[in-house]
N, C-alpha and C. Protein backbone atom coordinates (compact mmCIF):
# COMPACT_ATOMS: atom_id res chain seq x y z
N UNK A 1 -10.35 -8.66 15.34
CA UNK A 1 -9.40 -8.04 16.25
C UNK A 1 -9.67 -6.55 16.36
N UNK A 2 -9.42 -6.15 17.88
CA UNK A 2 -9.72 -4.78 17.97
C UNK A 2 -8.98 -3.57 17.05
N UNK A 3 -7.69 -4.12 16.63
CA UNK A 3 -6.29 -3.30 16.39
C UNK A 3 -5.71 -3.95 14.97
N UNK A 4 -6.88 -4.38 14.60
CA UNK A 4 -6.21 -5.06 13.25
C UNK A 4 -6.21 -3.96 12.50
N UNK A 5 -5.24 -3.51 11.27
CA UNK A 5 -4.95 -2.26 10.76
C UNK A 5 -5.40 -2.44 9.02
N UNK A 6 -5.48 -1.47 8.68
CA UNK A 6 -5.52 -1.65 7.10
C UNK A 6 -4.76 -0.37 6.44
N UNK A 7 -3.41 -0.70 5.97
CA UNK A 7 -2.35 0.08 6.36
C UNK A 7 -2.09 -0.01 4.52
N UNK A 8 -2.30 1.46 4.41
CA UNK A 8 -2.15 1.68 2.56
C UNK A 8 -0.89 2.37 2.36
N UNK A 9 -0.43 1.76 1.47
CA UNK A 9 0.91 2.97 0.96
C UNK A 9 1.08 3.17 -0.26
N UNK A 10 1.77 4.25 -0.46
CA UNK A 10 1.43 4.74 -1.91
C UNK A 10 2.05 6.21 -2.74
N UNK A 11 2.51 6.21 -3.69
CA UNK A 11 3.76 6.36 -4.23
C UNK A 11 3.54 6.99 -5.74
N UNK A 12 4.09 7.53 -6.10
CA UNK A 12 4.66 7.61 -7.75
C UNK A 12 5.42 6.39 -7.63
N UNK A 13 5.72 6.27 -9.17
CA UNK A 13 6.57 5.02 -9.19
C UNK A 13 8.10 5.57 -8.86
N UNK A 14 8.93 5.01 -8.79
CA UNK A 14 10.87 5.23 -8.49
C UNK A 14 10.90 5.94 -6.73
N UNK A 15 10.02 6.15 -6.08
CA UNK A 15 9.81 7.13 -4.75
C UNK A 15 10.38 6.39 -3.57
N UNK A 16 10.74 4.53 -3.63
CA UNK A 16 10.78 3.82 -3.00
C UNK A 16 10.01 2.81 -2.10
N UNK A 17 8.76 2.98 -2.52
CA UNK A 17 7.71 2.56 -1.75
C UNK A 17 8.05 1.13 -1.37
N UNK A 18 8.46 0.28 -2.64
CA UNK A 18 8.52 -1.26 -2.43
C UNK A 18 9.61 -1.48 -1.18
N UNK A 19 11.21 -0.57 -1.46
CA UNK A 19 11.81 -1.04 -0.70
C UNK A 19 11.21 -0.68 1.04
N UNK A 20 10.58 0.43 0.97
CA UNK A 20 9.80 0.45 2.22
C UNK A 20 9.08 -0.47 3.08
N UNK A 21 8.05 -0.92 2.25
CA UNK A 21 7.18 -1.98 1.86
C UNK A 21 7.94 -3.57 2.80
N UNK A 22 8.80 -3.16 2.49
CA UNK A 22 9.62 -4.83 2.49
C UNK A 22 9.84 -4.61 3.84
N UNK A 23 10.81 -3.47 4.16
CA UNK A 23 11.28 -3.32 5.61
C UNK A 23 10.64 -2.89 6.62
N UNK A 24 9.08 -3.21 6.22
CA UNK A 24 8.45 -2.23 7.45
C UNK A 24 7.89 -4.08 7.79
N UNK A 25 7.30 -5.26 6.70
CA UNK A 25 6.90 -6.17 6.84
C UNK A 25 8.06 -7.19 7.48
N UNK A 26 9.27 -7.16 7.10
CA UNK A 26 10.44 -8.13 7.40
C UNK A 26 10.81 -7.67 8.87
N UNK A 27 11.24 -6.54 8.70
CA UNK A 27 11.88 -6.18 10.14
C UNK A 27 11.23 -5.28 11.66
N UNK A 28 10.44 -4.34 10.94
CA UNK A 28 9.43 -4.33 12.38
C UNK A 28 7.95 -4.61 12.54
N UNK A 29 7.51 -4.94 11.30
CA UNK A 29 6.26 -5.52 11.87
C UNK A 29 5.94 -6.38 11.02
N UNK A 30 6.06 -7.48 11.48
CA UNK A 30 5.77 -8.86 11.10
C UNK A 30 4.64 -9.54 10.62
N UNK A 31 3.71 -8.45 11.85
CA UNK A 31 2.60 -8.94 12.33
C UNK A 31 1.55 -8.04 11.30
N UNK A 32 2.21 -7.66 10.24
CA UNK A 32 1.04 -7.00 9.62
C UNK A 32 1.53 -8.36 7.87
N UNK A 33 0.38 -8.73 7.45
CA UNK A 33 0.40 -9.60 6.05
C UNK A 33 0.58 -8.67 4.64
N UNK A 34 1.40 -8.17 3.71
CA UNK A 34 1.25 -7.94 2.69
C UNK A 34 0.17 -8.43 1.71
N UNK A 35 -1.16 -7.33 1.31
CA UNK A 35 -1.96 -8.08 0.54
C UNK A 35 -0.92 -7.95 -1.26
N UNK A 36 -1.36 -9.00 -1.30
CA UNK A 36 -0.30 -9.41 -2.79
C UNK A 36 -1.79 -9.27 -4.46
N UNK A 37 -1.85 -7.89 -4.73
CA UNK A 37 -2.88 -7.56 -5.83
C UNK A 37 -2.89 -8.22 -6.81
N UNK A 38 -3.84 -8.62 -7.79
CA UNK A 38 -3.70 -8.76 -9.09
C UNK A 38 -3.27 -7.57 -10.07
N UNK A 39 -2.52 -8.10 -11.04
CA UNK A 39 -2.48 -6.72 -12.04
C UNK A 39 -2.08 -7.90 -14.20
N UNK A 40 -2.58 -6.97 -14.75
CA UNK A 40 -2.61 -7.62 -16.24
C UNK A 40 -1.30 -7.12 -16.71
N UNK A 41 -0.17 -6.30 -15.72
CA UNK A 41 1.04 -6.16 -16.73
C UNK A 41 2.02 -7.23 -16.24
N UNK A 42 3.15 -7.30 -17.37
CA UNK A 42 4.35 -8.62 -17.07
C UNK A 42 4.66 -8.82 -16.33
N UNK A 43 5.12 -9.77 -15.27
CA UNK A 43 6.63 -9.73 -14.33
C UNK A 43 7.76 -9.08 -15.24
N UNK A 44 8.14 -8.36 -13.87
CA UNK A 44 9.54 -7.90 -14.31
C UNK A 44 10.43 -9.59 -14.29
N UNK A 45 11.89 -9.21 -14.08
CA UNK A 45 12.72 -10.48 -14.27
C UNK A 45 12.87 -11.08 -12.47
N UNK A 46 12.38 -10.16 -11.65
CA UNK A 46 12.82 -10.92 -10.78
C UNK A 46 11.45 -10.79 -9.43
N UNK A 47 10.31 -11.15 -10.08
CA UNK A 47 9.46 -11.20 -9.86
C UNK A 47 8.71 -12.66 -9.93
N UNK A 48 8.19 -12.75 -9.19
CA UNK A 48 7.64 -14.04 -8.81
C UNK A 48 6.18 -14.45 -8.87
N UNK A 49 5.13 -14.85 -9.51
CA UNK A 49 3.78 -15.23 -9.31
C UNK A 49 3.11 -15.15 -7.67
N UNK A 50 2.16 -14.92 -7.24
CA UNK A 50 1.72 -15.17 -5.92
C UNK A 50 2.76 -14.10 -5.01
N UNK A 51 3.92 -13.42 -5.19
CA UNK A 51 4.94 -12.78 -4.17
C UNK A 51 4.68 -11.19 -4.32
N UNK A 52 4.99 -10.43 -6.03
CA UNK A 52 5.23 -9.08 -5.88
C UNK A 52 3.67 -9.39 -6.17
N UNK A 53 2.73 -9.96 -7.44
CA UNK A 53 1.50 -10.19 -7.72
C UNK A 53 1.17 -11.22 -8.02
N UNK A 54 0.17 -11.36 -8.66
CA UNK A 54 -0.51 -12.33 -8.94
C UNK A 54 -1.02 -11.62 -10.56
N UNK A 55 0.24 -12.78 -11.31
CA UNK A 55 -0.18 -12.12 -12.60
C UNK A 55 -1.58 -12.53 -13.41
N UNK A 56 -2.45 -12.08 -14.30
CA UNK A 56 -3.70 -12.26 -14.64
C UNK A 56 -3.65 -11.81 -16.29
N UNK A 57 -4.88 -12.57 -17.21
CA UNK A 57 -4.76 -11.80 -18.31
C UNK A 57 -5.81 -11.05 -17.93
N UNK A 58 -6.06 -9.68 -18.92
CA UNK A 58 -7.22 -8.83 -18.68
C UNK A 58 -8.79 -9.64 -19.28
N UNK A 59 -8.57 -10.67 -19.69
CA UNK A 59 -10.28 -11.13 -19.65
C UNK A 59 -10.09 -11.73 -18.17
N UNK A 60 -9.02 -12.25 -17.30
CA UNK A 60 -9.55 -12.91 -16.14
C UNK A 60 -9.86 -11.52 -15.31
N UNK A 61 -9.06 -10.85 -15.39
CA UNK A 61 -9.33 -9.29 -14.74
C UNK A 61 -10.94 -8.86 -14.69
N UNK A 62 -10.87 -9.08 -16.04
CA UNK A 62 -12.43 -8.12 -16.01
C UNK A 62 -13.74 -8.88 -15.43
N UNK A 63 -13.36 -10.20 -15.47
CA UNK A 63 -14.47 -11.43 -14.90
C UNK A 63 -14.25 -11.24 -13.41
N UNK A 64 -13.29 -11.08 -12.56
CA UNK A 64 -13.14 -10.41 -11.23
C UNK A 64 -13.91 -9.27 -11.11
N UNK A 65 -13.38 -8.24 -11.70
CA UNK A 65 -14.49 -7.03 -11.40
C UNK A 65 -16.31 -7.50 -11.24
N UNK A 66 -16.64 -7.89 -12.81
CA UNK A 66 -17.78 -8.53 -12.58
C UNK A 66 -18.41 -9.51 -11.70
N UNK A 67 -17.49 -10.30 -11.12
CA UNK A 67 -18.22 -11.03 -9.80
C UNK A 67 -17.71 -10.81 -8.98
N UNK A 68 -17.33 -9.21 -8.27
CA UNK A 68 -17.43 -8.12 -7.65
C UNK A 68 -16.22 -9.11 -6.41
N UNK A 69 -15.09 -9.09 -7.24
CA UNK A 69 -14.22 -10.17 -6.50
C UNK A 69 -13.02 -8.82 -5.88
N UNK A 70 -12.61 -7.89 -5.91
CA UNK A 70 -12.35 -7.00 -5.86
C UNK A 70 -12.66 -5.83 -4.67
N UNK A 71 -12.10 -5.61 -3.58
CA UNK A 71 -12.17 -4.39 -2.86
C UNK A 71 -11.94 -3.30 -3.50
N UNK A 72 -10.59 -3.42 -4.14
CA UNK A 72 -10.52 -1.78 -5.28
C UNK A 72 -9.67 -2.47 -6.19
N UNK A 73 -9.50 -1.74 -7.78
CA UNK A 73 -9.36 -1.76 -8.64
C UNK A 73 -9.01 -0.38 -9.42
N UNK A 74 -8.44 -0.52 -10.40
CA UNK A 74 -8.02 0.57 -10.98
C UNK A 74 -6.99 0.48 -11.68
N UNK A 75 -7.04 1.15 -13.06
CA UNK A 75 -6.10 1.44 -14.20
C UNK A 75 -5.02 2.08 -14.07
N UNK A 76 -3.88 2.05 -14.00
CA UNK A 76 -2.44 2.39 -14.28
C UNK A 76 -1.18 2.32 -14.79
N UNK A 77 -1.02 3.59 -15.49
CA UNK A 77 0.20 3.18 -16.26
C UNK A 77 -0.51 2.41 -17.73
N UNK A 78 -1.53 1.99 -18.25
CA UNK A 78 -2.09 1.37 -18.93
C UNK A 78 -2.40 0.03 -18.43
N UNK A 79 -2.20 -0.51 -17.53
CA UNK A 79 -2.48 -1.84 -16.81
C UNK A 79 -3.44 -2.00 -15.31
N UNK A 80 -4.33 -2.78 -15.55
CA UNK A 80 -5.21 -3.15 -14.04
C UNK A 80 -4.73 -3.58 -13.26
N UNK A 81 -4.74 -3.16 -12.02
CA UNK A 81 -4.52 -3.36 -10.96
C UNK A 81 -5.41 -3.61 -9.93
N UNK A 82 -5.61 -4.43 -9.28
CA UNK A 82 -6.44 -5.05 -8.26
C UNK A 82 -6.26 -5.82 -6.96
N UNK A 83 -7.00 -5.67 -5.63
CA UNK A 83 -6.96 -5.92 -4.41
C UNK A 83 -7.89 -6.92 -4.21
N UNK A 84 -7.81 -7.87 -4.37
CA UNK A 84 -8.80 -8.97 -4.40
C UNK A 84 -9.63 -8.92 -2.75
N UNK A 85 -10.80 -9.59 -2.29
CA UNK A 85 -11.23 -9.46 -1.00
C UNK A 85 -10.96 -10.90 -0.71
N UNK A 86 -10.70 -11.85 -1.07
CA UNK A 86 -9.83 -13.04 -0.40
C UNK A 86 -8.44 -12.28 0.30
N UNK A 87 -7.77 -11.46 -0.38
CA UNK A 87 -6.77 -11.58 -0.05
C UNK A 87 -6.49 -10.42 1.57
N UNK A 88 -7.58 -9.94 2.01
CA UNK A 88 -7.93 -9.03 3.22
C UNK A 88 -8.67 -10.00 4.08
N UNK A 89 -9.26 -11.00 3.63
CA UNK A 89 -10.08 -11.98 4.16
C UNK A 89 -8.87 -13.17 4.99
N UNK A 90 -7.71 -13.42 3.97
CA UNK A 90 -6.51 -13.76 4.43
C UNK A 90 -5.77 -13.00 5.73
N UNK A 91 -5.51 -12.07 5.72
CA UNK A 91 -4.93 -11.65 6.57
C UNK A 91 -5.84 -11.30 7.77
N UNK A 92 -6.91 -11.28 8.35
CA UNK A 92 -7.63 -10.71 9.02
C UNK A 92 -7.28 -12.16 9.47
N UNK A 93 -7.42 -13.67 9.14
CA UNK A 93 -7.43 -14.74 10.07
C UNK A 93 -6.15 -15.06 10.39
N UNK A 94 -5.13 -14.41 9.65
CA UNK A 94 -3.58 -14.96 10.09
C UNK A 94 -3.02 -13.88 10.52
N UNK A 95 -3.12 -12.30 10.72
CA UNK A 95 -2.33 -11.22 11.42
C UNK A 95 -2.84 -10.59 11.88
N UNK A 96 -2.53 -9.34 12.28
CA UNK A 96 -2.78 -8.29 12.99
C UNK A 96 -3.42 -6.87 12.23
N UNK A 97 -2.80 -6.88 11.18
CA UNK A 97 -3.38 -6.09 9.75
C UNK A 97 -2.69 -6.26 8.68
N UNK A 98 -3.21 -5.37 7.67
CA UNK A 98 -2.97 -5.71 6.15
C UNK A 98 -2.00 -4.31 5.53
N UNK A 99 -1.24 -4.60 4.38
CA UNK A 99 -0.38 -3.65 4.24
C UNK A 99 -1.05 -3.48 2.19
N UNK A 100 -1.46 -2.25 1.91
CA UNK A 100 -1.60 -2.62 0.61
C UNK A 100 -0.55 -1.91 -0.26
N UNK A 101 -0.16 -2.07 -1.20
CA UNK A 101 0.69 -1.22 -2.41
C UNK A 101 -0.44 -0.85 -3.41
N UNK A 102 -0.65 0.38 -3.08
CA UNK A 102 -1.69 0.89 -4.13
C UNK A 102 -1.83 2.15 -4.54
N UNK A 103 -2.38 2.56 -5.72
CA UNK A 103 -1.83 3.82 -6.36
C UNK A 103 -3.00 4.83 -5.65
N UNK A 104 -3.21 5.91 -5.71
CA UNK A 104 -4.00 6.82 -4.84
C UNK A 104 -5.62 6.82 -5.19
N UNK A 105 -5.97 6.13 -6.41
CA UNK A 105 -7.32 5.42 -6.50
C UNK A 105 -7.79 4.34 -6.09
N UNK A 106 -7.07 3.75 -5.43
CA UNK A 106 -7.06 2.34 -4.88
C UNK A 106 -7.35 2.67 -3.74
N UNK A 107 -6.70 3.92 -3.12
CA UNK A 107 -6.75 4.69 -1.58
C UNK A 107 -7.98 4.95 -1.27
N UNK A 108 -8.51 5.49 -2.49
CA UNK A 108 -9.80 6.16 -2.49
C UNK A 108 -11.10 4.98 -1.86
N UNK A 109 -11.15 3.92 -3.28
CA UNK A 109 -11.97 3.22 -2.65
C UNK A 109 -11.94 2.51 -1.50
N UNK A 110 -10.71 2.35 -0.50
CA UNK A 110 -10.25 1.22 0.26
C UNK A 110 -11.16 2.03 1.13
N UNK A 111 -10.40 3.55 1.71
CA UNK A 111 -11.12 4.52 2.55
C UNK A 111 -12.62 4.74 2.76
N UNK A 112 -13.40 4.79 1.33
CA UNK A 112 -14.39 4.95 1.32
C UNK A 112 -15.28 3.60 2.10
N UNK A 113 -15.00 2.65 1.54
CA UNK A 113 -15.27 1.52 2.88
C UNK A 113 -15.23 1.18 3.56
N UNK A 114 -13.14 1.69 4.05
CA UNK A 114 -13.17 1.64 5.31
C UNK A 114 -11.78 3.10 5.88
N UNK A 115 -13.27 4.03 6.69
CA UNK A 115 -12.71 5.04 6.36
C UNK A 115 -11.64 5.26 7.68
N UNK A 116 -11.40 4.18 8.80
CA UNK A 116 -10.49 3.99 9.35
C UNK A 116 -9.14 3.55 8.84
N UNK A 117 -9.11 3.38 7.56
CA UNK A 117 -7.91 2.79 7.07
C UNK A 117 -7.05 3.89 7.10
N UNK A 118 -5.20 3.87 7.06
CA UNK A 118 -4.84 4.48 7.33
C UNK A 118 -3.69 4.59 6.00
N UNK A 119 -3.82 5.91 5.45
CA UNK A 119 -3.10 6.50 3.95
C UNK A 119 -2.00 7.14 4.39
N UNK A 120 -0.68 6.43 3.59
CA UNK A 120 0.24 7.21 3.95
C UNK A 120 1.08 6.82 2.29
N UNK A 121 1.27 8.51 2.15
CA UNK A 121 2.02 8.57 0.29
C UNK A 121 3.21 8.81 0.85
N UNK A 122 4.22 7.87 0.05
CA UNK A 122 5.44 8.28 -0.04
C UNK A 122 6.05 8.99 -1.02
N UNK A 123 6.67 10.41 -1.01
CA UNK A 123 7.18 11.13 -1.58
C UNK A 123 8.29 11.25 -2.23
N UNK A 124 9.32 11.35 -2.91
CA UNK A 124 10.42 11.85 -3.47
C UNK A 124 10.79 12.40 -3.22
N UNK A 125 12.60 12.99 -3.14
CA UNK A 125 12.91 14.32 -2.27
C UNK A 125 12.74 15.29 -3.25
N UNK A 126 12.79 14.85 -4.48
CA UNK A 126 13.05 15.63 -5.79
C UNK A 126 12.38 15.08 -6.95
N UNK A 127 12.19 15.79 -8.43
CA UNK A 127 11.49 15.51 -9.42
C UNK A 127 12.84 14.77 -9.87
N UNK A 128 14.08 15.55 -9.54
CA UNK A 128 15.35 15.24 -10.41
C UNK A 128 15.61 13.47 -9.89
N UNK A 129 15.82 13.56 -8.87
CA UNK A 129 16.13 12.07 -8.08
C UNK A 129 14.95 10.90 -8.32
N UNK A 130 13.73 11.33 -9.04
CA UNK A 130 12.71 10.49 -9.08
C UNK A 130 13.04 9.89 -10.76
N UNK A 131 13.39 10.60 -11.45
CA UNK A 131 14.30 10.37 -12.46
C UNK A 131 15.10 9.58 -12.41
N UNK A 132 16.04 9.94 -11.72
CA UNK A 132 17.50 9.24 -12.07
C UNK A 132 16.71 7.94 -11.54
N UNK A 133 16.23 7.58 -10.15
CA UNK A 133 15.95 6.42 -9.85
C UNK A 133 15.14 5.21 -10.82
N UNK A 134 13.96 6.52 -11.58
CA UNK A 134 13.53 5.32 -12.54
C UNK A 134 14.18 5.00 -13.46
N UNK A 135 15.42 5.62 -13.80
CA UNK A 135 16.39 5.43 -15.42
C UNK A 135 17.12 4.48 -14.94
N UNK A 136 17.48 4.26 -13.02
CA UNK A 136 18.53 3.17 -12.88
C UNK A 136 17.61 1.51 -13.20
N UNK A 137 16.60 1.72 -12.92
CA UNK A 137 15.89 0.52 -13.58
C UNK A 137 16.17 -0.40 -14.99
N UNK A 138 16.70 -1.40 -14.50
CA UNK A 138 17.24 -1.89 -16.07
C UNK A 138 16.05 -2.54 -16.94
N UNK A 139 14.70 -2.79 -15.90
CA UNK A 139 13.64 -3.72 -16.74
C UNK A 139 12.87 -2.40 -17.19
N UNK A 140 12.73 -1.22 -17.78
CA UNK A 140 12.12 -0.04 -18.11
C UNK A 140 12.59 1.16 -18.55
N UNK A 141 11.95 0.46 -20.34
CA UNK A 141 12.53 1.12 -21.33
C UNK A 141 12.76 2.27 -21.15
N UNK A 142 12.95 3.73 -22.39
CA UNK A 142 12.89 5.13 -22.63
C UNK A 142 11.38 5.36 -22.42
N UNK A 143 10.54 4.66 -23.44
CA UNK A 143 8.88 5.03 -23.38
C UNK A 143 8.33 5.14 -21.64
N UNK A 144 8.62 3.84 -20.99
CA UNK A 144 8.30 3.66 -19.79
C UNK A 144 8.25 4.47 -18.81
N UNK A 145 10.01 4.96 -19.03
CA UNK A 145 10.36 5.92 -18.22
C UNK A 145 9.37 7.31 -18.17
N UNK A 146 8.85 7.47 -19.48
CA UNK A 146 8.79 8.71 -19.85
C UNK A 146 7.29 9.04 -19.15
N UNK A 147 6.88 7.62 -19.50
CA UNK A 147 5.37 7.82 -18.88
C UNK A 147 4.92 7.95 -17.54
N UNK A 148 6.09 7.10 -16.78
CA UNK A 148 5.93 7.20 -15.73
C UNK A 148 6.35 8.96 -14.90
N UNK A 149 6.88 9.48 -15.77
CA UNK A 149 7.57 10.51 -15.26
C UNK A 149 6.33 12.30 -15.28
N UNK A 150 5.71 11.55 -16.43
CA UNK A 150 4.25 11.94 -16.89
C UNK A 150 3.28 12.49 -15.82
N UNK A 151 3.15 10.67 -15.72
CA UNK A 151 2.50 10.44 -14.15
C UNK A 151 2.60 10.54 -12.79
N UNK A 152 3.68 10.54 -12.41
CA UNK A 152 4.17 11.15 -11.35
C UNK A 152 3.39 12.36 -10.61
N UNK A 153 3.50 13.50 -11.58
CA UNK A 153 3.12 14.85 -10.85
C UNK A 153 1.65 14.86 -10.83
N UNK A 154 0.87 14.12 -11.83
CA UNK A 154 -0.88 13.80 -11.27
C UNK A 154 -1.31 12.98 -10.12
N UNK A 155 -0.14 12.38 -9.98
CA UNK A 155 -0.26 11.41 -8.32
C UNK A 155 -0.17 12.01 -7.42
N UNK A 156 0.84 13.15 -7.41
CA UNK A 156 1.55 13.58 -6.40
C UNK A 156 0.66 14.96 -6.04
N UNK A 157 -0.40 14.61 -7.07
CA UNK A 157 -1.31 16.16 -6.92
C UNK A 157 -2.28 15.49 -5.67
N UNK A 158 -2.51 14.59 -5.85
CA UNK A 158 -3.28 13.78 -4.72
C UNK A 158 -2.86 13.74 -3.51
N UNK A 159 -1.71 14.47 -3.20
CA UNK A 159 -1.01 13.84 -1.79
C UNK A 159 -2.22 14.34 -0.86
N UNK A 160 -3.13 15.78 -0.42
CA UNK A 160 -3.68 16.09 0.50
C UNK A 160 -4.80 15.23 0.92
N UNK A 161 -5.41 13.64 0.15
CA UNK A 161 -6.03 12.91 0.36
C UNK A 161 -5.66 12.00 1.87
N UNK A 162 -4.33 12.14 1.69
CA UNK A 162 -3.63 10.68 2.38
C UNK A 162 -3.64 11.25 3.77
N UNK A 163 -3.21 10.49 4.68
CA UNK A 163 -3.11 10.91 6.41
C UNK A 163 -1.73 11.24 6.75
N UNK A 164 -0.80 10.65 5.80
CA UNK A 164 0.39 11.08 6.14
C UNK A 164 1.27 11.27 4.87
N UNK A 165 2.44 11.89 5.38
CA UNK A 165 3.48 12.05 4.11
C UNK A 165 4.90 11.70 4.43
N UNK A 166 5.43 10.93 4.13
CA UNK A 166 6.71 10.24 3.93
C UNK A 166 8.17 11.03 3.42
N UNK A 167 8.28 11.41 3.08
CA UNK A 167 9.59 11.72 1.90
C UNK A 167 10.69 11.08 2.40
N UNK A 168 11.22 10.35 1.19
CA UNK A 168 11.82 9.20 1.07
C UNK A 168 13.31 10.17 0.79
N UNK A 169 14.01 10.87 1.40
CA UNK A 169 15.50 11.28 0.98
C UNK A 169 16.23 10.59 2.10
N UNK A 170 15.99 10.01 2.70
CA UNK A 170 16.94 8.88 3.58
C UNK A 170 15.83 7.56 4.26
N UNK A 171 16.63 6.41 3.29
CA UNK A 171 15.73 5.71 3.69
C UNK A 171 15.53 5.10 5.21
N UNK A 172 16.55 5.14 5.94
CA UNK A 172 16.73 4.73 7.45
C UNK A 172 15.31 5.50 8.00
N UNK A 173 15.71 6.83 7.87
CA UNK A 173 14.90 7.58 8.23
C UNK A 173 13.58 7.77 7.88
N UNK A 174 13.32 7.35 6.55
CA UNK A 174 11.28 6.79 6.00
C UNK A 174 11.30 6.46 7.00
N UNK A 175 12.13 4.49 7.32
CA UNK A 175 11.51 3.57 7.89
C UNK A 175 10.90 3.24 9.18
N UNK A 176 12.10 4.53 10.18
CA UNK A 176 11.79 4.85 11.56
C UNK A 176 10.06 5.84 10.89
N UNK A 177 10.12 6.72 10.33
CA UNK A 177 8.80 7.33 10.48
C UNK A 177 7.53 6.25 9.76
N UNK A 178 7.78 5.17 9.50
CA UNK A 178 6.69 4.65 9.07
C UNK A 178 6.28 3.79 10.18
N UNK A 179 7.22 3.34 10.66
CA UNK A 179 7.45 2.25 12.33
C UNK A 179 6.65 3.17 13.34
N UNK A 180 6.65 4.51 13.11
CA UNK A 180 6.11 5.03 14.39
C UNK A 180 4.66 5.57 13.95
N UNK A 181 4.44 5.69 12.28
CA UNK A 181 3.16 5.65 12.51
C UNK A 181 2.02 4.49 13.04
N UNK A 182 2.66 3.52 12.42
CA UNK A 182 2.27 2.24 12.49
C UNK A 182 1.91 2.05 14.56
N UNK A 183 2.94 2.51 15.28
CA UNK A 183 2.80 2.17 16.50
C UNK A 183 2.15 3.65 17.05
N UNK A 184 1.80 4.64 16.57
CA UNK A 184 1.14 5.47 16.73
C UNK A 184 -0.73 4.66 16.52
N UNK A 185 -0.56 4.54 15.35
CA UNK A 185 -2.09 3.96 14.86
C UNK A 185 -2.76 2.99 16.10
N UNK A 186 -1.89 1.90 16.58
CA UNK A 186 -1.89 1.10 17.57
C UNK A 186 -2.77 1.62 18.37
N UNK A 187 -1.79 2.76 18.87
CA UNK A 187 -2.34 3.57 20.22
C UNK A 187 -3.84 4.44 20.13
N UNK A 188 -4.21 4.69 19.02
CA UNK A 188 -5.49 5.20 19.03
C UNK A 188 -6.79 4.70 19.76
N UNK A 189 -7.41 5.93 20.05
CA UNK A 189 -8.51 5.20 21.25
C UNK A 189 -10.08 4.49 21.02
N UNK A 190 -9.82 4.66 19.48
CA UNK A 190 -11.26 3.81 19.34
C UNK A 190 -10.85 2.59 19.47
N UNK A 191 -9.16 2.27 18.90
CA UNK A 191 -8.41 0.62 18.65
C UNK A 191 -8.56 0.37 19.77
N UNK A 192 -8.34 0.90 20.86
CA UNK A 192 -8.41 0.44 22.48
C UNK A 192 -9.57 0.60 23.63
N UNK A 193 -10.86 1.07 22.97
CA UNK A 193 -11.83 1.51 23.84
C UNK A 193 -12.12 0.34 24.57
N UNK A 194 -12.25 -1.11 23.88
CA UNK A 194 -12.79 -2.08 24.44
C UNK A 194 -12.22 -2.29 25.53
N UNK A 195 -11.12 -2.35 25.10
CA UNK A 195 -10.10 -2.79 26.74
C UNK A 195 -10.55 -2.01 28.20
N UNK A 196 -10.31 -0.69 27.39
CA UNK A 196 -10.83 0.42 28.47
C UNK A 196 -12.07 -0.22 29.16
N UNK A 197 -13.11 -0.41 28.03
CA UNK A 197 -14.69 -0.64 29.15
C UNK A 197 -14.38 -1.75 29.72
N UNK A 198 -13.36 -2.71 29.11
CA UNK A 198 -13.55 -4.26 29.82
C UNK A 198 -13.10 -4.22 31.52
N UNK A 199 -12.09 -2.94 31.45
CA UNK A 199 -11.41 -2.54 32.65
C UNK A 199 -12.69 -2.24 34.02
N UNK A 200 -13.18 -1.08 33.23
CA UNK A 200 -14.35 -0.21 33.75
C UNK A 200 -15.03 -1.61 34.77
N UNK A 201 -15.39 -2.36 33.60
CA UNK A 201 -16.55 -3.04 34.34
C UNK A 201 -16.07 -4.68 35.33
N UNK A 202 -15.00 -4.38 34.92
CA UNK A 202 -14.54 -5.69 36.27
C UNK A 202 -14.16 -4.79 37.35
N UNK A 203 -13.91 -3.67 37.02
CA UNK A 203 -13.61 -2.80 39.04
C UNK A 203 -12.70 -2.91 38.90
N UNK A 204 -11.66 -2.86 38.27
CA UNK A 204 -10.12 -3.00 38.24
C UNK A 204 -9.33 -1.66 38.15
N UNK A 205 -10.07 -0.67 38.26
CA UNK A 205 -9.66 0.82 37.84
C UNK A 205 -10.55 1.83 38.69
């Protein structure tokens, strides 16, 4: 497809990305497939096999990498994380494009292959509110918290990589700006050149 998208998002953890995530796939675009990653850490409690991931132990992990089963990959938080190429291979025959949840090394390699893909980090309004949000988490301990809170500001050092920036202090308001990048991206003219020449050359213009 001319306009099929490969649509990355990407976050510190507590920033909101997932609930983003959900409402950009459920309610305005349908037509894009959530790729669903492997990763070697637990389900939380209300997490599902095959839905938020596809849980793995780290020897099946590392036998993926090695038979180069993997678009990108990468360590976080102490746990692997991975984008399998079945699962882009999936969506290219059933939608319009692909949506990934991936941390800003994941961005890296997706881009580097395909450097039309389109990066957009979602932000926090605050260090303070990125806090409180991960403490309201009931599945993630004191340690958890702490690490993640760690990590945060080395992610967030990455933002000038990405194509766009989000900040998540009203979520109505992310979701309209993620809806319009998304229908912005659409409109770009390499996504539409074909049409253009197909025009050109029947005389219709």
């Amino acid at each position: 497809m001319d306009d099929f998208l490969l649509f990355i998002l990407s976050s510190p953890s507590g920033a909101g990305k997932t609930t983003l995530k959900t409402r950009i796939l459920n309610e305005s675009h349908p037509e894009l497939r959530f790729s669903v990653s492997h990763t070697t850490r637990q389900p939380r409690l209300n997490e599902i096999d095959g839905r938020e991931y596809h849980f793995i132990d780290r020897t099946r992990f590392q036998q993926m990498v090695h038979g180069e089963e993997f678009a990108e990959w990468a360590e976080v938080h102490g746990n692997l994380y991975g984008t399998s190429v079945h699962e882009i291979d999936l969506a290219r025959r059933s939608h319009r494009g692909v949506v990934f949840d991936i941390d800003y090394q994941g961005a890296r390699q997706i881009k580097a292959k395909s450097p039309d893909a389109i990066a957009v980090f979602i932000l926090p309004p605050s260090m303070g509110e990125l806090e409180r949000r991960l403490r309201s988490r009931a599945s993630d301990d004191e340690p958890t918290v702490q690490r993640r809170l760690a990590n945060a500001r080395s992610e967030i050092d990455h933002y000038a990589f990405f194509d766009y920036l989000v900040i998540n202090d009203d979520l109505e308001q992310a979701h309209r700006k993620l809806d319009a990048i998304v229908i912005a991206e659409r409109a770009r003219c390499h996504r539409n050149a074909r049409s253009a020449e197909r025009l050109l050359r029947s005389g219709q213009v």
